[in-house]
PDB file of N, CA and C in Angstrom:
ATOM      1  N   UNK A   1       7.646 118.226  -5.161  1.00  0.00           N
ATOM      2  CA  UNK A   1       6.326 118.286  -4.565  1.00  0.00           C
ATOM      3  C   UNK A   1       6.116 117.054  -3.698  1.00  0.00           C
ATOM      4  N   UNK A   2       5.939 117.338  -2.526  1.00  0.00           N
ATOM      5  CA  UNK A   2       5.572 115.914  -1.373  1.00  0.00           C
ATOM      6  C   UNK A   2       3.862 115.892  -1.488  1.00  0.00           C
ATOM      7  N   UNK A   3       3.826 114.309  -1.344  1.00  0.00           N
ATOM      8  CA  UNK A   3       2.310 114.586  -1.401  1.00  0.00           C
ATOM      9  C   UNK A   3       2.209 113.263   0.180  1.00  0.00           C
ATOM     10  N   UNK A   4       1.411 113.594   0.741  1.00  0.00           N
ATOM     11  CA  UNK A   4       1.089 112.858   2.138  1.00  0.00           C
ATOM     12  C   UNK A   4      -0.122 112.190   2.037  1.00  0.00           C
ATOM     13  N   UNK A   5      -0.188 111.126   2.245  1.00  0.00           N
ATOM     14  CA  UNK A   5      -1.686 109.835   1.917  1.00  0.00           C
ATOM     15  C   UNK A   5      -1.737 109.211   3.619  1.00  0.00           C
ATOM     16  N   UNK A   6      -2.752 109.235   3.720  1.00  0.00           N
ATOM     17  CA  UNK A   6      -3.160 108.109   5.009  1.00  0.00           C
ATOM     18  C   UNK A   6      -3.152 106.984   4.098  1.00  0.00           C
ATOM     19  N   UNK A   7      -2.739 105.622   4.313  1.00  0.00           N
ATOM     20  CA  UNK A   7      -3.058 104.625   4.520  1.00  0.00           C
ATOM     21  C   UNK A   7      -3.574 103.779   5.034  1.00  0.00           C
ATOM     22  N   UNK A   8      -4.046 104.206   6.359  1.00  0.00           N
ATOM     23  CA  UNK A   8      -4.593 103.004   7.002  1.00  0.00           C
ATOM     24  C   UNK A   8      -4.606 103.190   8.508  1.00  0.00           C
ATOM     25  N   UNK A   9      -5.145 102.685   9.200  1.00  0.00           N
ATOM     26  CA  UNK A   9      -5.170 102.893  10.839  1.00  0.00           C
ATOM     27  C   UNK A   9      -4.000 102.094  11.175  1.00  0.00           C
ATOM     28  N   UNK A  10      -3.322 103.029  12.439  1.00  0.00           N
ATOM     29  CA  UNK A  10      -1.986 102.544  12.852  1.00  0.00           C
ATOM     30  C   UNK A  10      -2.157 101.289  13.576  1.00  0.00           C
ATOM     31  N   UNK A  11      -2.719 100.413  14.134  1.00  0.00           N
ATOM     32  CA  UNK A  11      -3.015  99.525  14.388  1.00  0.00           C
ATOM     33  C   UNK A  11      -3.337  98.168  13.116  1.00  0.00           C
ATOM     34  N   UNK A  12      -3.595  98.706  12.202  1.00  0.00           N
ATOM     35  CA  UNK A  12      -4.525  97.951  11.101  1.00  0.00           C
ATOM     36  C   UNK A  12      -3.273  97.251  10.137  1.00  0.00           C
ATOM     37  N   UNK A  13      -1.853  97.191  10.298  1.00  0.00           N
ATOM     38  CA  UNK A  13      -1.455  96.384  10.121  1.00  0.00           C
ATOM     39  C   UNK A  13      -0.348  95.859  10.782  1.00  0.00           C
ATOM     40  N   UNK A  14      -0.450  94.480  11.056  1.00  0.00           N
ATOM     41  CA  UNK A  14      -0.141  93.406  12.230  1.00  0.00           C
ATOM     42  C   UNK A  14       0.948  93.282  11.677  1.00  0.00           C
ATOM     43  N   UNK A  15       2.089  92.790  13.062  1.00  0.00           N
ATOM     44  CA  UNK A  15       3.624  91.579  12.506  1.00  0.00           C
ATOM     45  C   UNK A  15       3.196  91.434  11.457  1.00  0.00           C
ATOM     46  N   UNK A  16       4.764  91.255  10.463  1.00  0.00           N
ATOM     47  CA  UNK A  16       4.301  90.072   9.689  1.00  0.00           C
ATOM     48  C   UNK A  16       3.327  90.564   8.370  1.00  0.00           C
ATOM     49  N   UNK A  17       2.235  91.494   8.493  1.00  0.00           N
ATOM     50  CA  UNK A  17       1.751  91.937   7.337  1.00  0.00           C
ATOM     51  C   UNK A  17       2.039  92.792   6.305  1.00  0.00           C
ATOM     52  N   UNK A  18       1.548  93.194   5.111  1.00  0.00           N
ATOM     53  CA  UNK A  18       1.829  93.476   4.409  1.00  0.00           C
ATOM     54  C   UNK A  18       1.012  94.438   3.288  1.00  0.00           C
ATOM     55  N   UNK A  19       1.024  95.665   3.085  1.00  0.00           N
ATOM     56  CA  UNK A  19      -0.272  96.349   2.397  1.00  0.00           C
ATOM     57  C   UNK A  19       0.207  97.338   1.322  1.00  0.00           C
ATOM     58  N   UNK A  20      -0.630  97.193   0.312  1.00  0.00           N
ATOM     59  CA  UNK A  20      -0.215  97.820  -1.354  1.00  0.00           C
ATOM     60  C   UNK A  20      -1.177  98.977  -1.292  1.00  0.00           C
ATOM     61  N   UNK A  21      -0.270 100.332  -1.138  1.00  0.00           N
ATOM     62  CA  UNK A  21      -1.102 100.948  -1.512  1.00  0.00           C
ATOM     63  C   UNK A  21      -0.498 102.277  -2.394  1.00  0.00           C
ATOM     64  N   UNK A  22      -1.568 103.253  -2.819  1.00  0.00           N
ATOM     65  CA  UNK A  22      -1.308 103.859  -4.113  1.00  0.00           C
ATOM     66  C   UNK A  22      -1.277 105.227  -3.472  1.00  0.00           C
ATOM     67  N   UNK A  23      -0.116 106.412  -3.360  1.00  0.00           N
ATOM     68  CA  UNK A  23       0.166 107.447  -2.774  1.00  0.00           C
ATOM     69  C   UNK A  23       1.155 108.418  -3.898  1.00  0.00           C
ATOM     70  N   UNK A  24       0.147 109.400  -3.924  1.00  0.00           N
ATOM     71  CA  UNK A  24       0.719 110.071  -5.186  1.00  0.00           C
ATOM     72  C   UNK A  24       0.905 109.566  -7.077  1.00  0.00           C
ATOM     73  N   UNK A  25       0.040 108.538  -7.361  1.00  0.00           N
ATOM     74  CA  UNK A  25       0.534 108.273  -8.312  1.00  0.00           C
ATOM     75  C   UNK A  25       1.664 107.170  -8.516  1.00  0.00           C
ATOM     76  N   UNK A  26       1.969 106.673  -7.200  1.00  0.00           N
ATOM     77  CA  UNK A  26       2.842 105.734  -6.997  1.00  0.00           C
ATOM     78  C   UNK A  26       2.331 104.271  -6.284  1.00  0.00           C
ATOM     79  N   UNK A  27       2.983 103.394  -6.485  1.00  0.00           N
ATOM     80  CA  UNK A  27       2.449 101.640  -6.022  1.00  0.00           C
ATOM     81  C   UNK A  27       3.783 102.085  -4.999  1.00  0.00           C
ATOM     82  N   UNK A  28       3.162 101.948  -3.410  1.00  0.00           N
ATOM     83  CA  UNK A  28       3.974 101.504  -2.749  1.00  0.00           C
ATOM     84  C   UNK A  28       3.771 100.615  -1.878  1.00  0.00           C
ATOM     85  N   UNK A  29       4.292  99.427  -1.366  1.00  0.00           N
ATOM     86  CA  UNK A  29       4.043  98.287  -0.180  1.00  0.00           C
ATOM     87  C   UNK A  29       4.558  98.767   0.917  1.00  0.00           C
ATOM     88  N   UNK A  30       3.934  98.698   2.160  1.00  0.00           N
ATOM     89  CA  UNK A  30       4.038  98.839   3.289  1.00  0.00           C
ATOM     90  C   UNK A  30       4.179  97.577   4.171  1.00  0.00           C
ATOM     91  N   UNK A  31       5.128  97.157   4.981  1.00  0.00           N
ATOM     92  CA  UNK A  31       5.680  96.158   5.786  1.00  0.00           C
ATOM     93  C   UNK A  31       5.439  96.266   7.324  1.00  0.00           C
ATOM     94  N   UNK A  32       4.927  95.495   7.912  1.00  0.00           N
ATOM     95  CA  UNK A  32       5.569  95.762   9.419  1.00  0.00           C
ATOM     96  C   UNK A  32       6.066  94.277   9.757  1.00  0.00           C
ATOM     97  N   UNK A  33       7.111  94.871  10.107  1.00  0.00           N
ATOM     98  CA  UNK A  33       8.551  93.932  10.535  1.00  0.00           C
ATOM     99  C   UNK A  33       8.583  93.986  11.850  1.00  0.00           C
ATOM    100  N   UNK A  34       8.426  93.041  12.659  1.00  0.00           N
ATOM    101  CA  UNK A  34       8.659  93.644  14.556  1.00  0.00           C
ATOM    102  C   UNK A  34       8.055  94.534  14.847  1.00  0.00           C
ATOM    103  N   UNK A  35       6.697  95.308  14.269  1.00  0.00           N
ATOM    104  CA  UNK A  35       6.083  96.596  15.410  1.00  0.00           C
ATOM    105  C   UNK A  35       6.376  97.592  14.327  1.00  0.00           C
ATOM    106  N   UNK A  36       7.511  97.629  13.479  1.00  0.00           N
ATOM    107  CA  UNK A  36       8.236  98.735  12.565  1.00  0.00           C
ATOM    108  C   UNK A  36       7.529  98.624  11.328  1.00  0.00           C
ATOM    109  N   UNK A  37       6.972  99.969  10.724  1.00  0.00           N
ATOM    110  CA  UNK A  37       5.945  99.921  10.081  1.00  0.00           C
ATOM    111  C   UNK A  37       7.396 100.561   8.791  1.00  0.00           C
ATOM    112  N   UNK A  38       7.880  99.653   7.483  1.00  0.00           N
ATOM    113  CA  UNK A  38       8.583 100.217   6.357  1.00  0.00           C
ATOM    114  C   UNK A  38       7.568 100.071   5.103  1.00  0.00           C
ATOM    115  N   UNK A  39       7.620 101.534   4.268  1.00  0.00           N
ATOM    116  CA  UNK A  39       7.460 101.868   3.093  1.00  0.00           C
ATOM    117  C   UNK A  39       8.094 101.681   1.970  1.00  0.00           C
ATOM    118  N   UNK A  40       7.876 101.217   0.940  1.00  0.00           N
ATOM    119  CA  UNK A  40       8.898 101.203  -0.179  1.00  0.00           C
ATOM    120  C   UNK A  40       8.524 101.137  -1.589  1.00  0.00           C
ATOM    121  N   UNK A  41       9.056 101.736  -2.192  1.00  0.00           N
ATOM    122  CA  UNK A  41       7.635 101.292  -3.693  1.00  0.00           C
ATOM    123  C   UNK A  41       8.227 100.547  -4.468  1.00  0.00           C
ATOM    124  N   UNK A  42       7.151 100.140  -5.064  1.00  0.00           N
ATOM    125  CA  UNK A  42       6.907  98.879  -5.336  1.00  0.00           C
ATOM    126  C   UNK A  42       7.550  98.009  -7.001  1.00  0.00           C
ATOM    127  N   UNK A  43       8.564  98.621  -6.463  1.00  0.00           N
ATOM    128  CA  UNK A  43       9.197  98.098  -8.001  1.00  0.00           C
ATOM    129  C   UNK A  43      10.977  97.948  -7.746  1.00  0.00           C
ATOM    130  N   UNK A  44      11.406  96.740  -8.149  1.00  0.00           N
ATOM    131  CA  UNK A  44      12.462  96.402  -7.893  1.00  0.00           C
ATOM    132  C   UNK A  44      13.535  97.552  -8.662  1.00  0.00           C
ATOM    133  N   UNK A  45      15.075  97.560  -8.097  1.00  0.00           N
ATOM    134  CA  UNK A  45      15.851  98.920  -8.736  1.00  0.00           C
ATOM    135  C   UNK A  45      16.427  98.059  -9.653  1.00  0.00           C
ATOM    136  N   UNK A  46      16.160  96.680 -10.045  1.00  0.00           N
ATOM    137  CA  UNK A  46      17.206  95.633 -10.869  1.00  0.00           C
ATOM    138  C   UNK A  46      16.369  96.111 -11.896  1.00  0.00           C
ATOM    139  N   UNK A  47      14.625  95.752 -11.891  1.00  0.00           N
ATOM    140  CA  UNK A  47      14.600  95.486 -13.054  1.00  0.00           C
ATOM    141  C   UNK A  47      12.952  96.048 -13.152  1.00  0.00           C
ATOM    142  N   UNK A  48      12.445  96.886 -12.304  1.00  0.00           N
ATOM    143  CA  UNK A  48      11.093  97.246 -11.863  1.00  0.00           C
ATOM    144  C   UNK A  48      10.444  96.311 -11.559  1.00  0.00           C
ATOM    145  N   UNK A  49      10.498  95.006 -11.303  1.00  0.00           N
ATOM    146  CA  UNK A  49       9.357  94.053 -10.942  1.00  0.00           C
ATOM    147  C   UNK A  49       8.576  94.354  -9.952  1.00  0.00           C
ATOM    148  N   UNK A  50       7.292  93.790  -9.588  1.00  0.00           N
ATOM    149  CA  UNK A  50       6.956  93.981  -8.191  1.00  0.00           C
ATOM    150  C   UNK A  50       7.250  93.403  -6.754  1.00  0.00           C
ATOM    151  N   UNK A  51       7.576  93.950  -5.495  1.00  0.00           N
ATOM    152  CA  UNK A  51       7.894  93.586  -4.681  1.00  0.00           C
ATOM    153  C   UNK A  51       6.856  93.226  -3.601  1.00  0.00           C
ATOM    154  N   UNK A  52       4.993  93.414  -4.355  1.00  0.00           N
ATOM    155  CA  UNK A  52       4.303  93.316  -2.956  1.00  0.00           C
ATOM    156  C   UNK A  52       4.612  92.042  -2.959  1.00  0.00           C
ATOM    157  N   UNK A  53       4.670  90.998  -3.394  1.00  0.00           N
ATOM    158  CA  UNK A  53       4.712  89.591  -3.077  1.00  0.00           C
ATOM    159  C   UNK A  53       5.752  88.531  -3.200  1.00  0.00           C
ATOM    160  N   UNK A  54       7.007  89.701  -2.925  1.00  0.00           N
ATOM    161  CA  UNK A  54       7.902  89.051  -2.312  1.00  0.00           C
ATOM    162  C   UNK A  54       8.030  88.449  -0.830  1.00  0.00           C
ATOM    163  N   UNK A  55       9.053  87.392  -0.973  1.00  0.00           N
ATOM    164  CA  UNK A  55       9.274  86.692   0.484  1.00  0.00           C
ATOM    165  C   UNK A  55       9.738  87.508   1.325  1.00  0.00           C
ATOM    166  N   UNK A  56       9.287  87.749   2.297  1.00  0.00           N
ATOM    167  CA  UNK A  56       9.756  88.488   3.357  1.00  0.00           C
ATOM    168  C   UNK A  56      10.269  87.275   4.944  1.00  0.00           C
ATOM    169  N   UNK A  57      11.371  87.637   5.465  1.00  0.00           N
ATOM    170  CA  UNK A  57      12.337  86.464   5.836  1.00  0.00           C
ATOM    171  C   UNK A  57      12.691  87.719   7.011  1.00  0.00           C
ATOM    172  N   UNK A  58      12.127  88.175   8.399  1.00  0.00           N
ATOM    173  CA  UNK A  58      12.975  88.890   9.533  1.00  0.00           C
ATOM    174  C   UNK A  58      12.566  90.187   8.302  1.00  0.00           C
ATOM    175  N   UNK A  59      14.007  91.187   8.086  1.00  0.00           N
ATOM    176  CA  UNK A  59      14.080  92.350   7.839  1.00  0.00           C
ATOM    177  C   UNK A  59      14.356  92.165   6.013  1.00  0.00           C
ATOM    178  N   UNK A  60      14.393  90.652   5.774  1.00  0.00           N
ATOM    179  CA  UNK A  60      14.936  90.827   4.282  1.00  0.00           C
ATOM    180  C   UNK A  60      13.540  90.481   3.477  1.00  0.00           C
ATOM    181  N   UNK A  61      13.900  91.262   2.469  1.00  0.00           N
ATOM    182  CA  UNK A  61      12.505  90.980   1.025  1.00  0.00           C
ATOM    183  C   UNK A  61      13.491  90.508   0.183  1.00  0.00           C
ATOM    184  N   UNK A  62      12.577  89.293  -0.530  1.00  0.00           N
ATOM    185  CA  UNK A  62      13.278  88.813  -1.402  1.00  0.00           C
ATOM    186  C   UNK A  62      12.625  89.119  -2.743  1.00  0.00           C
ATOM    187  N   UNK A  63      12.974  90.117  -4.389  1.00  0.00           N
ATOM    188  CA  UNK A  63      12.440  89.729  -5.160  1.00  0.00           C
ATOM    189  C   UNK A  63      11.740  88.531  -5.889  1.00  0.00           C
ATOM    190  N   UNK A  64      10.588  88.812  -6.161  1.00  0.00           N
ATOM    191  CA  UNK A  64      10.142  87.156  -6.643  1.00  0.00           C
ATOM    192  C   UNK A  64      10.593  87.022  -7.832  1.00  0.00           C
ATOM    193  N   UNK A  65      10.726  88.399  -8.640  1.00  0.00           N
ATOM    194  CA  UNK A  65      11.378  88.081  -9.839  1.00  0.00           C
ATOM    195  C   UNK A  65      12.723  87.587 -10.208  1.00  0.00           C
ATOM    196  N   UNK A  66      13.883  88.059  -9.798  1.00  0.00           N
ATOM    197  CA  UNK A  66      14.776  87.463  -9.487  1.00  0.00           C
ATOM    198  C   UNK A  66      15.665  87.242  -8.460  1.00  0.00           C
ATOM    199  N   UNK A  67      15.360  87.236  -7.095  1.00  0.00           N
ATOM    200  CA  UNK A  67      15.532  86.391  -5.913  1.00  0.00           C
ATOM    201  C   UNK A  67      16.627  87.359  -5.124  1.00  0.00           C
ATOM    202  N   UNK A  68      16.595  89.167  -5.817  1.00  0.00           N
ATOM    203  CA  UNK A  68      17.301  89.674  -5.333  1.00  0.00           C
ATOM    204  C   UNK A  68      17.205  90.146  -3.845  1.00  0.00           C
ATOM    205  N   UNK A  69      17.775  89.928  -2.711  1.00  0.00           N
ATOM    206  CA  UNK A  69      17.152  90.513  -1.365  1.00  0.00           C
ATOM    207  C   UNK A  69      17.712  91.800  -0.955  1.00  0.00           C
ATOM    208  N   UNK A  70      16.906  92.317  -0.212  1.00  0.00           N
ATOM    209  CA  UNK A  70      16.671  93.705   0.640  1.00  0.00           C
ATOM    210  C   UNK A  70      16.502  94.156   1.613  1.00  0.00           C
ATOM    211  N   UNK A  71      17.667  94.420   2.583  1.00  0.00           N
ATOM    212  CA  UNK A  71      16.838  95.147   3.751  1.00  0.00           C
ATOM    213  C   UNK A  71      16.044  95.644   3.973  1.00  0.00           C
ATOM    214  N   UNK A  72      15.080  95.609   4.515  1.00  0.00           N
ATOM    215  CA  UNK A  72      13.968  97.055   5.011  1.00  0.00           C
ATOM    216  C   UNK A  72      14.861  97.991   5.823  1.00  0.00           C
ATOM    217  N   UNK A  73      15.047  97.851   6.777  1.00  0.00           N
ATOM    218  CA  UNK A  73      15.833  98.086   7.800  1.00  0.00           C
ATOM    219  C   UNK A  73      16.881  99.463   6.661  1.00  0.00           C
ATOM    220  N   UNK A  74      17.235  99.214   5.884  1.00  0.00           N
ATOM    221  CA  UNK A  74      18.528  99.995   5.417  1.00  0.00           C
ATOM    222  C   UNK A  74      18.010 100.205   4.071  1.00  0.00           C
ATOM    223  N   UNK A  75      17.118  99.203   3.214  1.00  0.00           N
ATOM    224  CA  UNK A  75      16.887  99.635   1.984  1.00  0.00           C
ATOM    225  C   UNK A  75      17.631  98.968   1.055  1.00  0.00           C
ATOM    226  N   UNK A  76      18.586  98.870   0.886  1.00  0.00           N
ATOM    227  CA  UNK A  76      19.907  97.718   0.423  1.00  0.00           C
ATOM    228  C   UNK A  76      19.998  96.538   0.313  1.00  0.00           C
ATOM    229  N   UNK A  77      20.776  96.092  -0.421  1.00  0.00           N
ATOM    230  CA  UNK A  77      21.334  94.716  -0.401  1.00  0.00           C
ATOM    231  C   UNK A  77      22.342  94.379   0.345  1.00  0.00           C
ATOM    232  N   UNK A  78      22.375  93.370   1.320  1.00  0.00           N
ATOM    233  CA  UNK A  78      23.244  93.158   2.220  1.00  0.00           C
ATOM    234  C   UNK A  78      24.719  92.762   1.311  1.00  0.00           C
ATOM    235  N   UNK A  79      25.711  93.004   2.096  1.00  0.00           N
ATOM    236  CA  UNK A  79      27.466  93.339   1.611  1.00  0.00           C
ATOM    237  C   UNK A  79      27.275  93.911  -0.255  1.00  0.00           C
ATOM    238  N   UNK A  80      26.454  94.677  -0.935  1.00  0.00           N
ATOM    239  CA  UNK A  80      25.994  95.164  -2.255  1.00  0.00           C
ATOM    240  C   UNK A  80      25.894  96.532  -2.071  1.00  0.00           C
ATOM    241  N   UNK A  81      27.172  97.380  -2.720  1.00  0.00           N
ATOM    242  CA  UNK A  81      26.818  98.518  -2.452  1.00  0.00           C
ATOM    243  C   UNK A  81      26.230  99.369  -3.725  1.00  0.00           C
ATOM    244  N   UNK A  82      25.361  99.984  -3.112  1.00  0.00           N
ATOM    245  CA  UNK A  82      24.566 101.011  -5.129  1.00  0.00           C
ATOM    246  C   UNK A  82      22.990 100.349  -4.921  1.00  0.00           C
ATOM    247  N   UNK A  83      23.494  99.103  -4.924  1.00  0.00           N
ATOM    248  CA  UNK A  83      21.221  99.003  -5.765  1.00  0.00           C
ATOM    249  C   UNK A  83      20.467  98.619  -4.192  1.00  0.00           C
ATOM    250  N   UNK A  84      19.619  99.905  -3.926  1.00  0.00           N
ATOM    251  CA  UNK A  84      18.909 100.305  -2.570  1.00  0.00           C
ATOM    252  C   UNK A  84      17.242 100.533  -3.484  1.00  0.00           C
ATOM    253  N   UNK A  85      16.194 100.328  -2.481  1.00  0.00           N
ATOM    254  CA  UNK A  85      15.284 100.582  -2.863  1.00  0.00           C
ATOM    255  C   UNK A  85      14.672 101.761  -2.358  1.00  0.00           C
ATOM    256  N   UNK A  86      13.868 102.160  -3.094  1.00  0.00           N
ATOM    257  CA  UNK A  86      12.980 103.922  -2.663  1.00  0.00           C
ATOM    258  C   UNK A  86      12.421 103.264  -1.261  1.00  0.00           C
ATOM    259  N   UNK A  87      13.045 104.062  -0.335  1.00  0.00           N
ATOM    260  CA  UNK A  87      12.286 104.039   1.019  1.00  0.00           C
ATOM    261  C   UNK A  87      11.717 105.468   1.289  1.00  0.00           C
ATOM    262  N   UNK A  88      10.278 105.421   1.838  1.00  0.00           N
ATOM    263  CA  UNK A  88       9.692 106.301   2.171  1.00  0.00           C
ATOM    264  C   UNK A  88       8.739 106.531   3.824  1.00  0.00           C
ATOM    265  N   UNK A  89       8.927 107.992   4.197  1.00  0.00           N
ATOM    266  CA  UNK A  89       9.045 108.176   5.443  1.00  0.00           C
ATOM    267  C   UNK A  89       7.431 107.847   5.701  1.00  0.00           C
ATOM    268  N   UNK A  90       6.951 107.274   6.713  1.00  0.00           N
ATOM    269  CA  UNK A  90       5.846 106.891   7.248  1.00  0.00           C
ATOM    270  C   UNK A  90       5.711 107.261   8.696  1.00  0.00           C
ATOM    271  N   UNK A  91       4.709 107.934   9.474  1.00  0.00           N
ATOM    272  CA  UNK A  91       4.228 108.778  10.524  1.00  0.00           C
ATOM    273  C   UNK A  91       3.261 108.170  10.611  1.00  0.00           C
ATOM    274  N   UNK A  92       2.944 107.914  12.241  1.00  0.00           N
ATOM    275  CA  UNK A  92       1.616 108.640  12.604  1.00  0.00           C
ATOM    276  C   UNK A  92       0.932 109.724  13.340  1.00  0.00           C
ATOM    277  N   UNK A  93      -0.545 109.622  12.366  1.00  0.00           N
ATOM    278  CA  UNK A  93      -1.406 111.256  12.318  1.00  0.00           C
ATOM    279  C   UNK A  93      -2.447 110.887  12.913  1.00  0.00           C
ATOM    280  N   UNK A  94      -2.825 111.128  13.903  1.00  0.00           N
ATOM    281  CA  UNK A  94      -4.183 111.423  14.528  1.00  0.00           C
ATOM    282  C   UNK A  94      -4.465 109.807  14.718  1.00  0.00           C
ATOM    283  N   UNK A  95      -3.801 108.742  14.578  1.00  0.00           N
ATOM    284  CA  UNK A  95      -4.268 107.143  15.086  1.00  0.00           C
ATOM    285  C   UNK A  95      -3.996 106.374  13.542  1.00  0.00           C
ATOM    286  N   UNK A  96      -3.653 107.041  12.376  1.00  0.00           N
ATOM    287  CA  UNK A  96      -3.592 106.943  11.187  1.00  0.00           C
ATOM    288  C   UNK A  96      -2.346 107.273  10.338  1.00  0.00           C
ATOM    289  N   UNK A  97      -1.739 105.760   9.810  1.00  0.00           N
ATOM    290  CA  UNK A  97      -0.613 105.916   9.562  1.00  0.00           C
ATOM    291  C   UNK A  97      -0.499 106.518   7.785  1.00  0.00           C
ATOM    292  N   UNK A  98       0.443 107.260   7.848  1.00  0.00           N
ATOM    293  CA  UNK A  98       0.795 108.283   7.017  1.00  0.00           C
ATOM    294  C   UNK A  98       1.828 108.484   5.807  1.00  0.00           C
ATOM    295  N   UNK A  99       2.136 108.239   4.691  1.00  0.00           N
ATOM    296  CA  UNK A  99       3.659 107.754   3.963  1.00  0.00           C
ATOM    297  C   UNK A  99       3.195 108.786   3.028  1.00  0.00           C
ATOM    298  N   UNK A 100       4.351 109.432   3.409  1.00  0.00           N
ATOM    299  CA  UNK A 100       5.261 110.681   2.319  1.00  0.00           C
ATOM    300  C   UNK A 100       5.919 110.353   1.359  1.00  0.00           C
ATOM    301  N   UNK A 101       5.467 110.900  -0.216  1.00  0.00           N
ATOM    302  CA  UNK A 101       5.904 110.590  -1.123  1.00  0.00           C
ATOM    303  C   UNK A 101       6.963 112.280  -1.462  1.00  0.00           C
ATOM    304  N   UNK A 102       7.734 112.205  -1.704  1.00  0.00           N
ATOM    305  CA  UNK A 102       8.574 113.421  -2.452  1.00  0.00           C
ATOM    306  C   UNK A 102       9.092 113.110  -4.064  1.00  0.00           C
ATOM    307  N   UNK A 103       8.194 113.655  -4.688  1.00  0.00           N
ATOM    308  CA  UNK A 103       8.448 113.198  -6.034  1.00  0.00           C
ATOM    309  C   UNK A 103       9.952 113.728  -6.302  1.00  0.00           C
ATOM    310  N   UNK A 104      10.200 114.761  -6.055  1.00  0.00           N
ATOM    311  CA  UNK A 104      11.813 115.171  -6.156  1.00  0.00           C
ATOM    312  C   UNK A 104      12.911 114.317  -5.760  1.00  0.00           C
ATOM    313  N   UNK A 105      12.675 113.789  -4.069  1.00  0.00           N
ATOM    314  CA  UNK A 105      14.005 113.589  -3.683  1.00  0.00           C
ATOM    315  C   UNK A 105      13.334 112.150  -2.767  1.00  0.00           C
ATOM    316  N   UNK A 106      12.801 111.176  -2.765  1.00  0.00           N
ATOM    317  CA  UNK A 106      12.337 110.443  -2.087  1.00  0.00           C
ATOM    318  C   UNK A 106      13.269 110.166  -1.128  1.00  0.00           C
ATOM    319  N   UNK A 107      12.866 109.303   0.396  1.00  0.00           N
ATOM    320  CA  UNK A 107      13.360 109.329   1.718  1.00  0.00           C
ATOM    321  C   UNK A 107      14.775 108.528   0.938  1.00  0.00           C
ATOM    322  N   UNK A 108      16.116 108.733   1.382  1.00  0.00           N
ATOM    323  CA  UNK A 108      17.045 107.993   0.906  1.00  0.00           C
ATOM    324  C   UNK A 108      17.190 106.753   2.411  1.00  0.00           C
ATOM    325  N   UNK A 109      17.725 105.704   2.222  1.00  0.00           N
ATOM    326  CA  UNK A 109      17.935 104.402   2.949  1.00  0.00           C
ATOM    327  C   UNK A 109      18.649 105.083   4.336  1.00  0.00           C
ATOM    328  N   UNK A 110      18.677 104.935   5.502  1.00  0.00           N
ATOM    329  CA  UNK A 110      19.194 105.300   6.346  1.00  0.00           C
ATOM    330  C   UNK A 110      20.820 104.506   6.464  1.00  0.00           C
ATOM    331  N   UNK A 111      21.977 104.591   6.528  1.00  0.00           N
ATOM    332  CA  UNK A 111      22.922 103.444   6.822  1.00  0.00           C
ATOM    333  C   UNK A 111      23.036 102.712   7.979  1.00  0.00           C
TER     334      UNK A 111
END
C-alpha cells in the first residue's frame, strides 16, 4: 500500500535545510542538498537511531549515534556494500512537495 503526504511547499525548504516529517505512520527527514530535495526515514539501518540530526557534510549524513556516513545521493555507505538507507521518492504536486511511502517495497537507493 503507497500512501502519498504533502510535506511542504516546494520552495519552503532552502540549501542546506532540513525537515522531519511523519508520512504514513513513518518518521521521515527530508534534505535539500544543492536544490535536490532527498527523503529518507529516519532511523539508522545499523542500529535504528535517529538521523534528523545528523551532520550533514555536501551529500554525506553522518549518524550521530555512531558516526556511520551516508550518501543521499545513493543511499549507502561510501566503498560499504549492504547497509543503504530507506530512500523515498519525492515529487512535485501543484507547487507542493510530495514523498511516497510504499509500505511493501520502499524506493530502493539508485546506484
Amino acid at each position: 500500500m503507497s500512501v502519498e503526504m504533502p510535506v511542504g511547499a516546494v520552495g519552503g525548504l532552502a540549501p542546506g535545510e532540513r525537515k522531519l516529517a511523519f508520512v504514513g505512520g513513518r518518521s521521515v527527514v527530508l534534505f535539500n542538498v544543492e536544490g535536490t530535495i532527498h527523503a529518507i526515514d529516519n532511523a539508522c539501518p545499523h542500529n535504528g537511531a535517529s538521523l534528523a540530526s545528523g551532520q550533514l557534510d555536501g551529500n554525506l549524513l553522518r549518524c550521530p549515534a555512531h558516526g556511520l556516513r551516508f550518501d543521499l545521493t545513493t543511499g549507502c555507505m561510501p566503498g560499504v556494500a549492504g547497509l543503504c538507507l530507506t530512500k523515498f521518492a519525492v515529487r512535485a504536486v501543484e507547487g507542493r512537495l510530495v514523498v511516497m511511502v510504499d509500505e511493501a517495497a520502499p524506493v530502493e537507493p539508485r546506484p
